[in-house]
N, C-alpha and C. Protein backbone atom coordinates (compact mmCIF):
# COMPACT_ATOMS: atom_id res chain seq x y z
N UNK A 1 -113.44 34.16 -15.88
CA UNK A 1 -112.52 33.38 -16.74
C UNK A 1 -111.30 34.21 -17.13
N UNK A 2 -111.42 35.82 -17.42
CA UNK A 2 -110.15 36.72 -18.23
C UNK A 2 -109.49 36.72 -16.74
N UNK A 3 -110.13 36.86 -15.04
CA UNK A 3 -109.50 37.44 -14.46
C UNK A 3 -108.63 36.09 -13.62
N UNK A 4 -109.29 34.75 -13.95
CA UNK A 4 -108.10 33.58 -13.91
C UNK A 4 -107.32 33.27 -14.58
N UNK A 5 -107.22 33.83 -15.99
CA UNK A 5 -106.33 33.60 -16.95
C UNK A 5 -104.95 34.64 -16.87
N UNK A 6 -105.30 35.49 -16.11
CA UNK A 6 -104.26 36.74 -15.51
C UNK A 6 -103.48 36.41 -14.97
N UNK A 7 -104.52 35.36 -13.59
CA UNK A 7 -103.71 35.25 -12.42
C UNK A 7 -102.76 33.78 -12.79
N UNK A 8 -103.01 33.50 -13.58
CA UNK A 8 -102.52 32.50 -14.17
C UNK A 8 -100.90 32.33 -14.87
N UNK A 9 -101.41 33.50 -15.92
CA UNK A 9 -99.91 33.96 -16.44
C UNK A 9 -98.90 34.93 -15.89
N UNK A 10 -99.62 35.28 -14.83
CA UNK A 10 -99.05 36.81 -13.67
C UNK A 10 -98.10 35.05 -12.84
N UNK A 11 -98.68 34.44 -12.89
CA UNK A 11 -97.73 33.21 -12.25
C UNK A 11 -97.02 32.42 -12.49
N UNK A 12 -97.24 32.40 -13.76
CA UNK A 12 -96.26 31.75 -14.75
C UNK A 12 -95.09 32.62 -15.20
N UNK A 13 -95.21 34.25 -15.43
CA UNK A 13 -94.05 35.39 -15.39
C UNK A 13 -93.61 35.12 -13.96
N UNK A 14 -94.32 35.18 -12.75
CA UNK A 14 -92.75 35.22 -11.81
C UNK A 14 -92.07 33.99 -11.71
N UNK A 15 -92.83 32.36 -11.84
CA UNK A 15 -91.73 31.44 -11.73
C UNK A 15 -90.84 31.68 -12.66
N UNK A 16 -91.25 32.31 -13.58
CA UNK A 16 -90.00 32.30 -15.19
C UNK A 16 -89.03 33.00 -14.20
N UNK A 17 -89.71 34.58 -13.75
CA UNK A 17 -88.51 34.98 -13.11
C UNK A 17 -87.38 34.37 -12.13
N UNK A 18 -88.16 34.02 -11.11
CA UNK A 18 -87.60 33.17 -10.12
C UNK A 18 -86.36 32.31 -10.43
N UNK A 19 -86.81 31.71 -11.66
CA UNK A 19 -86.11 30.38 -12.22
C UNK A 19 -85.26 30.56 -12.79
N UNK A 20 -85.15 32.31 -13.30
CA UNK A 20 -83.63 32.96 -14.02
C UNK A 20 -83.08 33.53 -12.90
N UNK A 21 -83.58 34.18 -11.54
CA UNK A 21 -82.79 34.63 -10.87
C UNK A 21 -81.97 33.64 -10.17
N UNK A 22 -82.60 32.67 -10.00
CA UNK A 22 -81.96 31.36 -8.78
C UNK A 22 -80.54 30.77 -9.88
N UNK A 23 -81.02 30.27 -11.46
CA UNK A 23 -80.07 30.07 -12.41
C UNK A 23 -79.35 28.97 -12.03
N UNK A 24 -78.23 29.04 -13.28
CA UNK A 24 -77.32 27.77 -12.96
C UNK A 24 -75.93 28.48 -12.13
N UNK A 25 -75.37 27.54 -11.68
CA UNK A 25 -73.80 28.11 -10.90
C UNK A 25 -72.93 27.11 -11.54
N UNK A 26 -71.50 27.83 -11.73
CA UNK A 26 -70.69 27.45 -12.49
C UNK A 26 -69.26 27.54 -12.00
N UNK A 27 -68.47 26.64 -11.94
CA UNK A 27 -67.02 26.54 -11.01
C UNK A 27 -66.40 26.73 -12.14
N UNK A 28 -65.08 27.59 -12.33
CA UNK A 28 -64.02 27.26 -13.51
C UNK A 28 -62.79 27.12 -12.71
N UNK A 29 -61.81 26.86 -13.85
CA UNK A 29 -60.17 26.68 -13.06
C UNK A 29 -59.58 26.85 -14.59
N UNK A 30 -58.69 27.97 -14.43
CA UNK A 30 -58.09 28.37 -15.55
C UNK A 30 -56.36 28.71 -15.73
N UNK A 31 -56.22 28.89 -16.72
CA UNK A 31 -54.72 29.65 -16.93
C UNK A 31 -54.33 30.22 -17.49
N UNK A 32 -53.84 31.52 -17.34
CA UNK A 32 -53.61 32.37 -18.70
C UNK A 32 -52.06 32.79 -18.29
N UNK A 33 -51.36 33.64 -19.53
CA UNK A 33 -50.22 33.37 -19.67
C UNK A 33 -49.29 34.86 -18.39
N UNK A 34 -50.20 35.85 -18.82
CA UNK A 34 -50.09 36.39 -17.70
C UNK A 34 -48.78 37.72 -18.29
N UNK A 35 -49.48 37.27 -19.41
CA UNK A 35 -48.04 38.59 -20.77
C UNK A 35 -48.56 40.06 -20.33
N UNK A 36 -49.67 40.48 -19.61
CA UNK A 36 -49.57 41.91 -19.68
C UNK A 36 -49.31 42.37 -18.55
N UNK A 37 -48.81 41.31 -17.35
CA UNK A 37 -48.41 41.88 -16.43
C UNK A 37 -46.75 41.70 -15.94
N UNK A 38 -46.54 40.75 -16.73
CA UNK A 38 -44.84 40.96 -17.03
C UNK A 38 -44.27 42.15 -17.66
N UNK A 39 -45.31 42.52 -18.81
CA UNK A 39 -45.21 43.74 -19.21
C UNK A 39 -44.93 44.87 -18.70
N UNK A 40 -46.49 45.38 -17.97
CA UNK A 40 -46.55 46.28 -16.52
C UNK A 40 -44.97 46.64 -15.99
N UNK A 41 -44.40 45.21 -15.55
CA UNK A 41 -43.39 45.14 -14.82
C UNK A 41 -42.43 45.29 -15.37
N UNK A 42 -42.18 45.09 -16.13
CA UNK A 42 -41.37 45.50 -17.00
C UNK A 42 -40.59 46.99 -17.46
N UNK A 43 -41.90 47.76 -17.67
CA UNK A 43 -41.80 48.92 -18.46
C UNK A 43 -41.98 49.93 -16.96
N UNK A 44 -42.44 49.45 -15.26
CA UNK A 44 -41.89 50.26 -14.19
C UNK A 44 -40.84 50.10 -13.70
N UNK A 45 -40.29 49.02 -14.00
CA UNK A 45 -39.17 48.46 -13.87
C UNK A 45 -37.83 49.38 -15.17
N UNK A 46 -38.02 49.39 -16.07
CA UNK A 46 -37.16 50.09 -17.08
C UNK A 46 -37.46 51.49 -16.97
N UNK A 47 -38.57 51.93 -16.29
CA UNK A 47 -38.51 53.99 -16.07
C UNK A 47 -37.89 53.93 -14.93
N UNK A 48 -38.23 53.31 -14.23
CA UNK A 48 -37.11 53.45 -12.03
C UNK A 48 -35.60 52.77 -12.40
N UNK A 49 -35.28 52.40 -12.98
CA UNK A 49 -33.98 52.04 -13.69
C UNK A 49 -33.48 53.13 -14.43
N UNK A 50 -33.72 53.77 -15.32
CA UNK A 50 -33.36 55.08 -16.13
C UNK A 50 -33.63 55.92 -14.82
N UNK A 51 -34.75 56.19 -14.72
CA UNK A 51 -34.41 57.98 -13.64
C UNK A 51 -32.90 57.56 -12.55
N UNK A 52 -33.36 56.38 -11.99
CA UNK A 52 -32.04 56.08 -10.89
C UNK A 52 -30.58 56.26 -11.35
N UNK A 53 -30.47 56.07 -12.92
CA UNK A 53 -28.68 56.02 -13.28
C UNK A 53 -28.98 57.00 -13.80
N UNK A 54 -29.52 58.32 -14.31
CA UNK A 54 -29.37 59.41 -14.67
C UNK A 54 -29.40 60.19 -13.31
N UNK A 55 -29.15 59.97 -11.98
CA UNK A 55 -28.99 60.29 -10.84
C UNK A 55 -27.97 59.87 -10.50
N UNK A 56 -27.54 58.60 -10.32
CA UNK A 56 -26.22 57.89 -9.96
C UNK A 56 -25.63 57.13 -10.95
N UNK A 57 -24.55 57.62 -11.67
CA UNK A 57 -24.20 57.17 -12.56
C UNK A 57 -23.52 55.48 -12.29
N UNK A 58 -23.40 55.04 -11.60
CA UNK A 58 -23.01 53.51 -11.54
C UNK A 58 -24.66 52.71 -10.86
N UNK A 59 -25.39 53.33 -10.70
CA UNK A 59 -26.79 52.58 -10.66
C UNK A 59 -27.18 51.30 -11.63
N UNK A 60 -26.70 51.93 -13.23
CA UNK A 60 -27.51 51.16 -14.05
C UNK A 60 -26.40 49.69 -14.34
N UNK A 61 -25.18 49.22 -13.32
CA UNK A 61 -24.53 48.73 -13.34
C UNK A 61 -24.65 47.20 -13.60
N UNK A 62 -26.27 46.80 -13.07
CA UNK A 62 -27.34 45.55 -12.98
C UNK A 62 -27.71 45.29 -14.12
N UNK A 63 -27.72 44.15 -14.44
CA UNK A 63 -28.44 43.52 -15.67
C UNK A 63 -28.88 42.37 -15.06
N UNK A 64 -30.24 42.11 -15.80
CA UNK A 64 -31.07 40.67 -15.23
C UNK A 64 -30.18 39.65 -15.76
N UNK A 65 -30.25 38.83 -15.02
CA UNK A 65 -29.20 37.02 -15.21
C UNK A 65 -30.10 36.25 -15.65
N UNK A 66 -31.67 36.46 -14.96
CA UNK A 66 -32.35 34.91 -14.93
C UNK A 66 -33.87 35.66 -14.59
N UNK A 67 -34.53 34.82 -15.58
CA UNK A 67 -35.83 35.25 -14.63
C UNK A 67 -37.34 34.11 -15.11
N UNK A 68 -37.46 33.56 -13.89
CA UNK A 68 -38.50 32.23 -14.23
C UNK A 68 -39.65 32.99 -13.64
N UNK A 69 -40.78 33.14 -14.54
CA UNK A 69 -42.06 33.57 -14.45
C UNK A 69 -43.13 32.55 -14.65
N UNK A 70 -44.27 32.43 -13.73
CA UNK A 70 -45.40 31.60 -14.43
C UNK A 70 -46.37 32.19 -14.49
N UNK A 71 -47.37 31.48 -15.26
CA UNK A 71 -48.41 32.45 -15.35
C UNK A 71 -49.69 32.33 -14.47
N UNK A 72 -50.69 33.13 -14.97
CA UNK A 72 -51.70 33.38 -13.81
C UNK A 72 -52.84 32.20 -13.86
N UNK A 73 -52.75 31.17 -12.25
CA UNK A 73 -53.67 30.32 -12.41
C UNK A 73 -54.68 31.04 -11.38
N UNK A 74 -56.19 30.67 -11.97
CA UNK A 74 -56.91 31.16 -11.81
C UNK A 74 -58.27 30.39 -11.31
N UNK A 75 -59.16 30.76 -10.28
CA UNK A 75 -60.41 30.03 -9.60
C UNK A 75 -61.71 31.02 -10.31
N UNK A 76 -62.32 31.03 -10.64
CA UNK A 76 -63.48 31.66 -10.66
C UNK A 76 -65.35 31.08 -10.71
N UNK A 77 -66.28 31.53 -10.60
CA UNK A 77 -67.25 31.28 -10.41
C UNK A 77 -68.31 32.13 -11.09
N UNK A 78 -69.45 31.96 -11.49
CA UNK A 78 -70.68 32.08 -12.34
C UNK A 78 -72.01 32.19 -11.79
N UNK A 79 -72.83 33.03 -11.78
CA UNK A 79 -74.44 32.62 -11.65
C UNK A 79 -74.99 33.07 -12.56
N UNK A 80 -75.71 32.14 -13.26
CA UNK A 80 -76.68 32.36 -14.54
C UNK A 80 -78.25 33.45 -13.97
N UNK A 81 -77.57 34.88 -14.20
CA UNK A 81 -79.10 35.80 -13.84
C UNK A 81 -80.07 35.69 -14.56
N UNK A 82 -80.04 35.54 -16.31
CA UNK A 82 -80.71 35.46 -17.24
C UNK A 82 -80.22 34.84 -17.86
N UNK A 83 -81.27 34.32 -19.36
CA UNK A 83 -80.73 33.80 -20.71
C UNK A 83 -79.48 33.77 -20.86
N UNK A 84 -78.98 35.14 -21.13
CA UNK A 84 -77.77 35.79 -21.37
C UNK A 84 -76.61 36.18 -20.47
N UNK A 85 -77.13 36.41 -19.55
CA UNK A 85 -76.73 37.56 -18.25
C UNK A 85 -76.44 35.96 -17.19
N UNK A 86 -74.65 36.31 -16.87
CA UNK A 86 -73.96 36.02 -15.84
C UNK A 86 -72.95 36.64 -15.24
N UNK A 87 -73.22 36.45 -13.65
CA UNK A 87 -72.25 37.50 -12.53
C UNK A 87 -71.43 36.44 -11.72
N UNK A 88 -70.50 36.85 -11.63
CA UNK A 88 -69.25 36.27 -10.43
C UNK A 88 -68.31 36.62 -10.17
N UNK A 89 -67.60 35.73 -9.89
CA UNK A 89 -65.94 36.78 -9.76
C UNK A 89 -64.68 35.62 -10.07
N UNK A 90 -63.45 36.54 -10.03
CA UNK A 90 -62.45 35.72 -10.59
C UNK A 90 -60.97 35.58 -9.11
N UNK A 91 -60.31 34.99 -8.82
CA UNK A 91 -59.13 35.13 -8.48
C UNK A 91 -58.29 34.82 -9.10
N UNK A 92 -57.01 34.97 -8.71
CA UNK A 92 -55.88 34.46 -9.66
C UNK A 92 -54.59 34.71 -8.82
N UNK A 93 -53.75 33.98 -9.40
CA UNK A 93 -52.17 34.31 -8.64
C UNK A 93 -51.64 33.77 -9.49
N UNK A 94 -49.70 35.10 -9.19
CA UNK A 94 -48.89 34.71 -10.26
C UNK A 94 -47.49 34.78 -9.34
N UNK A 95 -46.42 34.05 -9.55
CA UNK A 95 -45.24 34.30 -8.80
C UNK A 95 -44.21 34.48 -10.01
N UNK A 96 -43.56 35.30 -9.80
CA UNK A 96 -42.29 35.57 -10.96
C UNK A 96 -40.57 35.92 -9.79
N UNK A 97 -39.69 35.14 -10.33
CA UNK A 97 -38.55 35.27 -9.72
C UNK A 97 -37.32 35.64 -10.19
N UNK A 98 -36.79 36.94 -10.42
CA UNK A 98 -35.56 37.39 -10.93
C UNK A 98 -34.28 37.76 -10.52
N UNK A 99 -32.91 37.54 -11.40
CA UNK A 99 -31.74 37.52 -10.64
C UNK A 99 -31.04 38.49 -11.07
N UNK A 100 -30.65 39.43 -10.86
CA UNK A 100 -30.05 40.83 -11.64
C UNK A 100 -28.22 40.74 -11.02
N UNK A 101 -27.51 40.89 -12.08
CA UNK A 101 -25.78 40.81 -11.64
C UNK A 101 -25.61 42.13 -11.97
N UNK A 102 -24.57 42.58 -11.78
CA UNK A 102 -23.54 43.29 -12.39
C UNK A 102 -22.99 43.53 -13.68
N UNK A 103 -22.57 44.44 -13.98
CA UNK A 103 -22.01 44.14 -15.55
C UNK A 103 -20.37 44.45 -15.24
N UNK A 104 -19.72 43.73 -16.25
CA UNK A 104 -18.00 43.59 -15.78
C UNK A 104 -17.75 44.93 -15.61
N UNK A 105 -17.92 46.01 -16.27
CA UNK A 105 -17.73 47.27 -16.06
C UNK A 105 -17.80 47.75 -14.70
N UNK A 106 -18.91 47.93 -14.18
CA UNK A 106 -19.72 48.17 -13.08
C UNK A 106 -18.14 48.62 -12.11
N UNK A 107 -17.81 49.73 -11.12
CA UNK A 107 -16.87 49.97 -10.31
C UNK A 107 -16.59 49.99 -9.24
N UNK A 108 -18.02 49.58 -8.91
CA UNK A 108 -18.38 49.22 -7.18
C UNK A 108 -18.94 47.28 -7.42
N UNK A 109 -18.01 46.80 -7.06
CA UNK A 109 -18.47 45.07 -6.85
C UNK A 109 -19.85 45.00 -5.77
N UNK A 110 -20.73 44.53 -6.32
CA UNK A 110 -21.64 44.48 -4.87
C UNK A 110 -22.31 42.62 -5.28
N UNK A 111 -23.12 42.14 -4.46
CA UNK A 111 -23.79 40.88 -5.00
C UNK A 111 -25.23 40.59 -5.68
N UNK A 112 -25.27 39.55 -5.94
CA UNK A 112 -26.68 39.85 -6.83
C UNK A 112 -27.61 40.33 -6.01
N UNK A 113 -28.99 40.49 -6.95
CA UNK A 113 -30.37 41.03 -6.30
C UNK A 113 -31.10 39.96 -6.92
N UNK A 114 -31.45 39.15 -5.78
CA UNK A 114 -32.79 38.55 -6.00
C UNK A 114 -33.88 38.91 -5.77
N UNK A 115 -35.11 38.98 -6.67
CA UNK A 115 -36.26 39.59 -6.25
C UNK A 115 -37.43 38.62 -6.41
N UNK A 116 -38.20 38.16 -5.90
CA UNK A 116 -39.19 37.24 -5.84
C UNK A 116 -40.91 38.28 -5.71
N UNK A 117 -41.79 37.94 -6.43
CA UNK A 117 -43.15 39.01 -6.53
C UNK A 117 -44.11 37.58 -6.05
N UNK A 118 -45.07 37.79 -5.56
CA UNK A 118 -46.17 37.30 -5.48
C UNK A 118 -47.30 38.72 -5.69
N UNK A 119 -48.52 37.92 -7.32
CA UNK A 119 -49.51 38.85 -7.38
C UNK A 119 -50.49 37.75 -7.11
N UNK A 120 -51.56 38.32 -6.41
CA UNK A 120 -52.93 38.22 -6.39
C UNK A 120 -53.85 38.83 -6.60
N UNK A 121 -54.62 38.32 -7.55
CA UNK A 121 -56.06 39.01 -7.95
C UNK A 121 -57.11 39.33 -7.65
N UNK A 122 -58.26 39.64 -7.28
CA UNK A 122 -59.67 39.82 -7.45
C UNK A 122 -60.44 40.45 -8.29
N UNK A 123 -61.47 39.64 -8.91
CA UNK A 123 -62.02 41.04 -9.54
C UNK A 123 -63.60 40.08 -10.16
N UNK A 124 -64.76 41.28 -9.13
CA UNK A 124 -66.19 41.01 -10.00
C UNK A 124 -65.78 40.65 -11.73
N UNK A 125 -66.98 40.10 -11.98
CA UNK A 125 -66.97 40.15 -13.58
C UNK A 125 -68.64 40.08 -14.43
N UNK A 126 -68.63 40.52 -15.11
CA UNK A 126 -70.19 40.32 -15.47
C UNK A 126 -69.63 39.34 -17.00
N UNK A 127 -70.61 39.22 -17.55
CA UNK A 127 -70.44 38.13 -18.68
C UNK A 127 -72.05 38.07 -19.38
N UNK A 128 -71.26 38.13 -20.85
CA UNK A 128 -72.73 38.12 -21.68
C UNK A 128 -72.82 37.57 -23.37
N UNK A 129 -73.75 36.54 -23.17
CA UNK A 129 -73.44 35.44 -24.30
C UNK A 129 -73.91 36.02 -25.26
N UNK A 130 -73.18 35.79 -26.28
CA UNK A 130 -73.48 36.28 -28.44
C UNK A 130 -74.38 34.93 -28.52
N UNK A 131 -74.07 34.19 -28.61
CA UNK A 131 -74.69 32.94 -29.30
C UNK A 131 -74.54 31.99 -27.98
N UNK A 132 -75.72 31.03 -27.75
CA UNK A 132 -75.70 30.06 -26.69
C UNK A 132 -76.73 28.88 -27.16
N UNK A 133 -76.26 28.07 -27.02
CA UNK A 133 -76.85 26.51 -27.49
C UNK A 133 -76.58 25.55 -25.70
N UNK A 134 -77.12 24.42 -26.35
CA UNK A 134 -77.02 23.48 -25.01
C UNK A 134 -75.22 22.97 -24.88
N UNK A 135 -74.43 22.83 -26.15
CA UNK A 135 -73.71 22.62 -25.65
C UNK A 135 -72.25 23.93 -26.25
N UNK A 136 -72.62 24.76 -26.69
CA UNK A 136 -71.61 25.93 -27.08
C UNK A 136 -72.23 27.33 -26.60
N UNK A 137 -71.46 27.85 -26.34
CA UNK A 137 -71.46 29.14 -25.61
C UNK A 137 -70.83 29.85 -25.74
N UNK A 138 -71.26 31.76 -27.17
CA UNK A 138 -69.77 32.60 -27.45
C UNK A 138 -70.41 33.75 -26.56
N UNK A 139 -69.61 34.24 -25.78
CA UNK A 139 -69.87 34.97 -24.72
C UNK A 139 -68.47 36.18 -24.60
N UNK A 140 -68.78 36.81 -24.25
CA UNK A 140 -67.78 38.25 -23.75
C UNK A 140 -68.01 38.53 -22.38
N UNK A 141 -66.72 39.11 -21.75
CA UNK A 141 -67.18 39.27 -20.29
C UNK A 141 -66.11 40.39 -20.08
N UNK A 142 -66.21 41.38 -19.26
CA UNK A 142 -65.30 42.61 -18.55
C UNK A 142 -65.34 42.40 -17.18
N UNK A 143 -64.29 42.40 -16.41
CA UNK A 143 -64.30 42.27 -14.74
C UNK A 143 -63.12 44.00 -14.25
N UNK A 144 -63.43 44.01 -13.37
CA UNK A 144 -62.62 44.83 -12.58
C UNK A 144 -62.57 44.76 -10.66
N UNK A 145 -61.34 45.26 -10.30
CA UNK A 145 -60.98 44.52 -8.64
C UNK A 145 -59.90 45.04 -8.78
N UNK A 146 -59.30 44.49 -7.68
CA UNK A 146 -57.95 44.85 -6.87
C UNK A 146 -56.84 43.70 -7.61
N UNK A 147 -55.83 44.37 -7.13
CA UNK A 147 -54.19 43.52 -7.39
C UNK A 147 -53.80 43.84 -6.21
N UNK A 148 -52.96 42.77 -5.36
CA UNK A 148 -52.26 43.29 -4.55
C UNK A 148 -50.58 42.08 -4.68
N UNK A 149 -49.76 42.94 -4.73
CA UNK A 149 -48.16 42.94 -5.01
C UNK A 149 -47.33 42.49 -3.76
N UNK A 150 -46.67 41.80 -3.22
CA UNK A 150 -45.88 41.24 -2.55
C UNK A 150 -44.66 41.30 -3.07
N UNK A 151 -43.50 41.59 -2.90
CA UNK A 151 -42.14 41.77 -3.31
C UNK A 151 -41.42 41.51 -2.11
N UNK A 152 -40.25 40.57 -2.83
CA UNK A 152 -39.16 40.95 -1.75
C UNK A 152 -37.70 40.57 -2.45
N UNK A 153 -36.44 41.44 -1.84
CA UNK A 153 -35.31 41.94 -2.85
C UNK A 153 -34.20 40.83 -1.59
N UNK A 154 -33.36 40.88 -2.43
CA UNK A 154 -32.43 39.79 -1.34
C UNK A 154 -31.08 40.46 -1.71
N UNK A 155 -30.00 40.80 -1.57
CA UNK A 155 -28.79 41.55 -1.52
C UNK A 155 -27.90 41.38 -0.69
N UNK A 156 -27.10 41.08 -0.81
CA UNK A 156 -25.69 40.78 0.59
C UNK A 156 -26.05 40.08 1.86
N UNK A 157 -27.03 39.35 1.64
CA UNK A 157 -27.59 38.70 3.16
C UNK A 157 -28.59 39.86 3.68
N UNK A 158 -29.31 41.02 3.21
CA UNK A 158 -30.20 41.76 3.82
C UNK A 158 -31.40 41.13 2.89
N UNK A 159 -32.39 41.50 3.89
CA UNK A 159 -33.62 41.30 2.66
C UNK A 159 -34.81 42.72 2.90
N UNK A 160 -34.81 42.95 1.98
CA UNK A 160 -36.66 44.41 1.65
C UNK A 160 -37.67 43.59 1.32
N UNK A 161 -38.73 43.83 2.19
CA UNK A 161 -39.68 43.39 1.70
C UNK A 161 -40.97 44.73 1.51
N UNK A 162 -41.67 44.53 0.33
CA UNK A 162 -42.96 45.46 -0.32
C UNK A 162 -44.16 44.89 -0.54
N UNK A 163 -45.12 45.48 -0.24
CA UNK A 163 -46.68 45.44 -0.75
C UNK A 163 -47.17 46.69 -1.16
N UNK A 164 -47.91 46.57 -1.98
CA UNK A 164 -49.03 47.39 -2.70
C UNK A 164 -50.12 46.95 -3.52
N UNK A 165 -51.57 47.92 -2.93
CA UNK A 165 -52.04 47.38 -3.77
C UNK A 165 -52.99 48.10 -5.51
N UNK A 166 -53.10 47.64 -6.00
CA UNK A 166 -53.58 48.31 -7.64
C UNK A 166 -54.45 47.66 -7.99
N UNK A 167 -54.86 49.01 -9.13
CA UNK A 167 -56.60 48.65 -9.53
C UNK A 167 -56.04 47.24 -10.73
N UNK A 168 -57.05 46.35 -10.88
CA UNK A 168 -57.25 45.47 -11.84
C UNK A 168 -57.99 45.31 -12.74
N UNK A 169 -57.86 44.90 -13.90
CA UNK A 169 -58.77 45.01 -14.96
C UNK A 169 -58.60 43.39 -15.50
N UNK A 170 -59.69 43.17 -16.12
CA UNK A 170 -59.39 41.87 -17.74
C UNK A 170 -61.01 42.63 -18.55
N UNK A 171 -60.46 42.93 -19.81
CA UNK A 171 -61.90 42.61 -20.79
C UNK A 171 -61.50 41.53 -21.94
N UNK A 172 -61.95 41.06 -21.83
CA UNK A 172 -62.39 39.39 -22.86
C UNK A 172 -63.48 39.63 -23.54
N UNK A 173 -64.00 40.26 -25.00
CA UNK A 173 -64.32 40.46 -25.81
C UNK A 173 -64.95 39.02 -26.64
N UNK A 174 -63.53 38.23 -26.80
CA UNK A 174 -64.27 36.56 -27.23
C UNK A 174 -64.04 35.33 -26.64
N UNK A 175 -65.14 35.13 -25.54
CA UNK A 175 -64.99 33.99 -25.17
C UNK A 175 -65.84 32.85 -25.63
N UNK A 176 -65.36 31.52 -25.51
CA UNK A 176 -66.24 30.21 -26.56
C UNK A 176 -66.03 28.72 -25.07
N UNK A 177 -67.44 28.76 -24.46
CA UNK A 177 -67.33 27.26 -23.87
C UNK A 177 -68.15 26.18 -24.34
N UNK A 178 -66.85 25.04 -24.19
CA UNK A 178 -68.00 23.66 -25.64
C UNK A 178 -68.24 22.83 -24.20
N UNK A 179 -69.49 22.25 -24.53
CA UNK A 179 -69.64 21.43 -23.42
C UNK A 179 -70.72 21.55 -23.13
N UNK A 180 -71.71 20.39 -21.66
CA UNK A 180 -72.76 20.79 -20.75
C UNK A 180 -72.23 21.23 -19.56
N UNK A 181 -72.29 20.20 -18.62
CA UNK A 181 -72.21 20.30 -17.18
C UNK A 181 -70.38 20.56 -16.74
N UNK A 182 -69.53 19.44 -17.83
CA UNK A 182 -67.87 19.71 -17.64
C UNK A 182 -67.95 20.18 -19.23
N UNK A 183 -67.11 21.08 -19.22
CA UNK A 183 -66.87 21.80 -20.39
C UNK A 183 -65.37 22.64 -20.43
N UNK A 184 -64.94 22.57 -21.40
CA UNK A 184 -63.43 23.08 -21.68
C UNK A 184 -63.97 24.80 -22.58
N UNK A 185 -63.67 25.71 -21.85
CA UNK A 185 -62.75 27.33 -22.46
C UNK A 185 -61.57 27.88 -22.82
N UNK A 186 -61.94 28.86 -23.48
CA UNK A 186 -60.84 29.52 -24.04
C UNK A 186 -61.67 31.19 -24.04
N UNK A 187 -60.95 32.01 -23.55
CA UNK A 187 -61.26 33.57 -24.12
C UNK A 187 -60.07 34.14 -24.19
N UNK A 188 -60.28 35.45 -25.21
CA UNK A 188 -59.35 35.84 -25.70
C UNK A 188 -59.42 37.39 -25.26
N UNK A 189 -58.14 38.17 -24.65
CA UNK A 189 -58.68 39.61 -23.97
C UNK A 189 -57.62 40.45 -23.68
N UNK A 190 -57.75 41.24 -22.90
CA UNK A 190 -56.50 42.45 -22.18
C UNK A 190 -56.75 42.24 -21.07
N UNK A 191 -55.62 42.49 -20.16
CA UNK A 191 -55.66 42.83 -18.92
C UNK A 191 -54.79 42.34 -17.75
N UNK A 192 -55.08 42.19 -16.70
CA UNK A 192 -54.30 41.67 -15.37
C UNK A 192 -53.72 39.68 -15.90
N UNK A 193 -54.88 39.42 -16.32
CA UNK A 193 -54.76 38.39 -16.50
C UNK A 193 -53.61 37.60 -17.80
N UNK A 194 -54.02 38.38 -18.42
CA UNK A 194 -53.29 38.32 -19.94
C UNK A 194 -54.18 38.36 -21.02
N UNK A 195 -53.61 37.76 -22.45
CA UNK A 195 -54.28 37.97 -23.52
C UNK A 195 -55.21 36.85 -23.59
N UNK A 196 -54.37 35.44 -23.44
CA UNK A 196 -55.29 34.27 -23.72
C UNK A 196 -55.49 33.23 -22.29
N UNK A 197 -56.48 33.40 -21.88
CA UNK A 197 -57.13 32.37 -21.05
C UNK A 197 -57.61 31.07 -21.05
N UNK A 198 -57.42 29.83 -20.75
CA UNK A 198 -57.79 28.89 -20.95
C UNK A 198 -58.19 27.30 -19.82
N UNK A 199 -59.15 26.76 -19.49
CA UNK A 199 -59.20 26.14 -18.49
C UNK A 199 -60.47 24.94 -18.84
N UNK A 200 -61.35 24.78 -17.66
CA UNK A 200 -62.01 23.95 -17.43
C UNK A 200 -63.24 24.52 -16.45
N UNK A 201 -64.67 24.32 -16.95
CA UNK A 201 -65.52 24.60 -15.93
C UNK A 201 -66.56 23.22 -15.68
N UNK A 202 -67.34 23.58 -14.66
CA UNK A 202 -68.32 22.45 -14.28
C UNK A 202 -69.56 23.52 -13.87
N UNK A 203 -70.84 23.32 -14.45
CA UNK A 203 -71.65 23.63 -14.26
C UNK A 203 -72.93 23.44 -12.76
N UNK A 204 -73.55 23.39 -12.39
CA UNK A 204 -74.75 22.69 -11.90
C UNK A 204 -75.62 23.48 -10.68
């Protein structure tokens, strides 16, 4: 009788297991604003600007005209390992397009610089819920992956084109999804992505 009651609950622990490893899967589609990588760009953009006109003094002759940025829309995915414990990964892409002139000063006339970026993302992510109910979920998650950079500069009828690629980060500290199966998010974080994230997932 003790040594069927073993084999009993020795079988009832692995379907439990089984039944957290297999889990739920989860589609999202998101958007975040994409402020810390305008940033990024920004502030390599304003040091290669300074070293260049403290080298050539009519370098810093450019000033931006225009610049339409959007932010980072985003695909990602979920598998429920445990209770708590979910793994997947994220993509994302962002295009930003800027027009840099001359300043009247400037002593060499030349024409604008258009520069157009395409970023794309990847990046694992793990994820792990504070509080979870059937239909609310406060969860934190850290990912890390690749960036890879596409550029290209437009000038007098020539065009440069660049790639590179860089490490990626997002940590999201507070994230909150209301819902079952379709459910609306929001997390709040640092990184590639930006500060605030926000979208739509589907469970099943």
């Amino acid at each position: 009788m003790k040594k069927s009651m073993i084999i009993v609950a020795t079988g009832l622990m692995f379907s439990a297991t089984v039944k957290a490893q297999s889990g739920k899967h989860e589609i999202r589609v998101g958007y975040s604003e994409g402020s810390s990588l305008k940033l990024m760009d920004d502030v390599v953009g304003g040091f290669a600007n300074a070293l260049v006109s403290a080298i050539v003094p009519d370098a810093n002759a450019y000033v931006q005209k225009d610049s339409k940025e959007l932010g980072v829309f985003g695909l990602g995915y979920r598998n429920q390992i445990t209770d708590r414990l979910k793994v997947g990964g994220d993509l994302g892409y962002m295009k930003s397009e800027q027009t840099f002139g001359q300043k009247a000063a400037a002593t060499t006339k030349m024409g604008d610089i258009k520069k157009t970026q395409h970023v794309f993302i990847a990046m694992p992510v793990v994820e792990y819920s504070y509080i979870k109910t059937p239909w609310l979920n406060f969860y934190g998650s850290a990912a890390a992956g690749v960036n890879l950079t596409s550029s290209t500069e437009r000038k007098n009828g020539q065009t440069a084109k660049d790639s590179k690629v860089g490490f990626a980060y997002q940590v999201s500290p507070a994230g909150l999804r209301v819902g079952k199966k379709l459910a609306g998010f929001a997390e709040v974080g640092y990184g590639n992505k930006g500060i605030v994230t926000a979208g739509i997932s589907y469970g099943f």
